[in-house]
Protein backbone atom coordinates (compact mmCIF):
# COMPACT_ATOMS: atom_id res chain seq x y z
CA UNK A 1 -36.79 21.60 -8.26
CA UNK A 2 -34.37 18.54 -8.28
CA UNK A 3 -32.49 17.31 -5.60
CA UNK A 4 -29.33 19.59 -5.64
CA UNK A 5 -30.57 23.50 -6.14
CA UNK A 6 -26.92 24.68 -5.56
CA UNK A 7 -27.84 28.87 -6.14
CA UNK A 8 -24.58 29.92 -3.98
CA UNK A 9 -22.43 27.62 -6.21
CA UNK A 10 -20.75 25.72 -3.45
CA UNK A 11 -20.85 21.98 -4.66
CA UNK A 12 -18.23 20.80 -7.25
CA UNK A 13 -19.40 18.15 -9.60
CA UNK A 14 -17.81 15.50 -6.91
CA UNK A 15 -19.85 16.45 -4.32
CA UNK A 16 -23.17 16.90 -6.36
CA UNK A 17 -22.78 13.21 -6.93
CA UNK A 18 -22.52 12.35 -3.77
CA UNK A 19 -25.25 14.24 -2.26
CA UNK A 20 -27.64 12.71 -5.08
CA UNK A 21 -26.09 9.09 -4.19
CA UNK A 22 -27.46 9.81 -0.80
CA UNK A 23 -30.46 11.09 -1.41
CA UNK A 24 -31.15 8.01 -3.87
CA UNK A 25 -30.02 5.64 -1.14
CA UNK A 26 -32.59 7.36 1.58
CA UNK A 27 -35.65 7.12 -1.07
CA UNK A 28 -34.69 3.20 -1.39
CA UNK A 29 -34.10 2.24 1.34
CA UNK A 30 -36.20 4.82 3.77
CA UNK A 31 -38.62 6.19 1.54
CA UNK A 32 -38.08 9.80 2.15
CA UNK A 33 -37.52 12.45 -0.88
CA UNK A 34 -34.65 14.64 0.19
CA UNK A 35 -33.60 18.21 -1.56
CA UNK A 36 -30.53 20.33 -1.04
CA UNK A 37 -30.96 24.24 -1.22
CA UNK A 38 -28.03 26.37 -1.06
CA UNK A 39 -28.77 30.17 -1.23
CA UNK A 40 -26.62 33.41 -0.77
CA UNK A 41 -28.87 35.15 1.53
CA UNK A 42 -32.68 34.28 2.80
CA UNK A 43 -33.11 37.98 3.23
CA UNK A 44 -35.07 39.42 5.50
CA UNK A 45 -36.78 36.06 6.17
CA UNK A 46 -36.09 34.10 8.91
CA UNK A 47 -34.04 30.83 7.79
CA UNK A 48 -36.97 28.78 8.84
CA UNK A 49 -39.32 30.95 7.64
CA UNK A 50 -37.72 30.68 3.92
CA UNK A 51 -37.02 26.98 3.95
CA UNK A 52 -40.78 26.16 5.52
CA UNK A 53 -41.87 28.20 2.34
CA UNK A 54 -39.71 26.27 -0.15
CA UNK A 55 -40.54 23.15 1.06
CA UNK A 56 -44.00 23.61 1.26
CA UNK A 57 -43.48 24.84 -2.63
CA UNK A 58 -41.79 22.09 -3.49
CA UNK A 59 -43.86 19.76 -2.07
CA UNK A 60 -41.17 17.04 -0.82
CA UNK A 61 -42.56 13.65 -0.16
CA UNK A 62 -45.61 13.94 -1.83
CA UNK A 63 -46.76 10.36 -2.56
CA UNK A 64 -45.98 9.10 1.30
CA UNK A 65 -45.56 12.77 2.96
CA UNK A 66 -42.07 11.84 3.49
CA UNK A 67 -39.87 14.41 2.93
CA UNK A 68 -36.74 16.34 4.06
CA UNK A 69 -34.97 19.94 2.49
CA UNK A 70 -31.75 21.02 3.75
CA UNK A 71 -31.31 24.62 3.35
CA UNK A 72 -27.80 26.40 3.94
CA UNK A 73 -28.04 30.33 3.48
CA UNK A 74 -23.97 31.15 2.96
CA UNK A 75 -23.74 34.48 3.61
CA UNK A 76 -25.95 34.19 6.30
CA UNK A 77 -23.93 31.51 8.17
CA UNK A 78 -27.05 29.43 8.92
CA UNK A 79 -28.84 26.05 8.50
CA UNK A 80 -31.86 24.46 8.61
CA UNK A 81 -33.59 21.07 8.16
CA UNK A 82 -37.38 20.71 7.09
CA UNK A 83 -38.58 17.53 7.94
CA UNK A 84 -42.45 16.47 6.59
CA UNK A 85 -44.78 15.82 9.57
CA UNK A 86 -44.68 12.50 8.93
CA UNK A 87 -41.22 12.21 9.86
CA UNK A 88 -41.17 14.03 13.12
CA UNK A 89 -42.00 10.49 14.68
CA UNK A 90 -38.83 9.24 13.45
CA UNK A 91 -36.97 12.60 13.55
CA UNK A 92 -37.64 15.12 16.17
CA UNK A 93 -36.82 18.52 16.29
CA UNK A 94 -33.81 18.11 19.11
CA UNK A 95 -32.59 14.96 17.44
CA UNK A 96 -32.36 16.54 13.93
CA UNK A 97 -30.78 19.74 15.67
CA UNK A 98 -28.09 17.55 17.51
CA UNK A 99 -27.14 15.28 14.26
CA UNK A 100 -26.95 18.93 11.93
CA UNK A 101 -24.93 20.33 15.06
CA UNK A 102 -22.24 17.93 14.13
CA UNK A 103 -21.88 19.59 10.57
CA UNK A 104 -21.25 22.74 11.44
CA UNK A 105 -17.21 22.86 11.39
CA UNK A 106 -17.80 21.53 8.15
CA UNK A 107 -19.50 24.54 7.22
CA UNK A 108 -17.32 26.95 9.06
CA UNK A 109 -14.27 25.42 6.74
CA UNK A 110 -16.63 25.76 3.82
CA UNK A 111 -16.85 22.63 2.95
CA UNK A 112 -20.69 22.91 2.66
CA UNK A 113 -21.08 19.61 0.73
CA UNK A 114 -19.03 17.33 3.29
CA UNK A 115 -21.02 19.02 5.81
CA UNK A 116 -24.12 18.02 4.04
CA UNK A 117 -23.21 14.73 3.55
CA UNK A 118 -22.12 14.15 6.70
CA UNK A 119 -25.55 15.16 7.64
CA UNK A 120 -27.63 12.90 5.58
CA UNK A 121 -25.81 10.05 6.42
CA UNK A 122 -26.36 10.50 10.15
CA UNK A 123 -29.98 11.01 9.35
CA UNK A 124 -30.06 7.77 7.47
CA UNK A 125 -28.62 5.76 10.06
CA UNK A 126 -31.19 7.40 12.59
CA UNK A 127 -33.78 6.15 10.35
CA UNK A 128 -32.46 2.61 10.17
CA UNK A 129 -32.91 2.25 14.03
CA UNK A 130 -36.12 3.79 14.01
CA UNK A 131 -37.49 1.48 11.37
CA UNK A 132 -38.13 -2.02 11.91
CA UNK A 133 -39.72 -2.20 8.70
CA UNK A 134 -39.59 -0.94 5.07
CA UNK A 135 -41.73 2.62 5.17
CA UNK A 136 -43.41 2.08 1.97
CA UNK A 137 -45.41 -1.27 2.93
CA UNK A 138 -48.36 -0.70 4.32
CA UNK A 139 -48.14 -1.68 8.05
């Protein structure tokens, strides 16, 4: 696992770069390990179902339980965003849902990356106002 696991082969080199700029930038500055998934098809599994599985696997955010996996199934035409436990504080289920809502012509154009990014950065600046502090010091 690293943080782009681009299986449906939608991300040019370009876009790779950004997505791991972002995800570099919300580690630094928020302390939360992100991943990107992109997969043909979860199967028969629901999407949340799959992506609760990989991130679970994957263990995101496993020195401050701080992590996030976006997971876009292509063929599927669906999304979803794990977010650790810890996070839910800072990003709840409706106000994850609403900021990912905003990607979706993004994905309808397939332009999955810009979609993603798009995402992320909305996420980051959520973060920022829910912060007062750096996460990684000990309150």
């Amino acid at each position: 696992m690293g943080t782009i696991n681009d299986y449906a082969n939608v991300f040019d080199d370009a876009a790779t770069k950004r997505l791991e700029t972002i995800a570099a930038e919300l580690l630094h500055n928020d302390a939360v390990e992100v991943a990107f998934l992109t997969v043909d098809s979860t199967g028969k599994q629901t999407i949340g179902d799959y992506s609760l599985a990989v991130a679970r696997d994957w263990n995101l955010g496993a020195e401050n339980h701080r992590g996030m996996l976006l997971t876009l199934a292509i063929k599927d035409r669906q999304w979803r965003l794990q977010v650790s436990n810890a996070l839910l504080p800072e990003l709840p289920g409706e106000v994850t849902k609403e900021l990912g809502d905003q990607s979706v012509e993004f994905y309808k154009r397939g332009d999955y990356a810009g979609g993603a990014e798009r995402y992320m950065r909305a996420l980051g600046e959520r973060l920022k106002k829910t912060l007062p502090t750096n996460p990684s010091t000990p309150q």
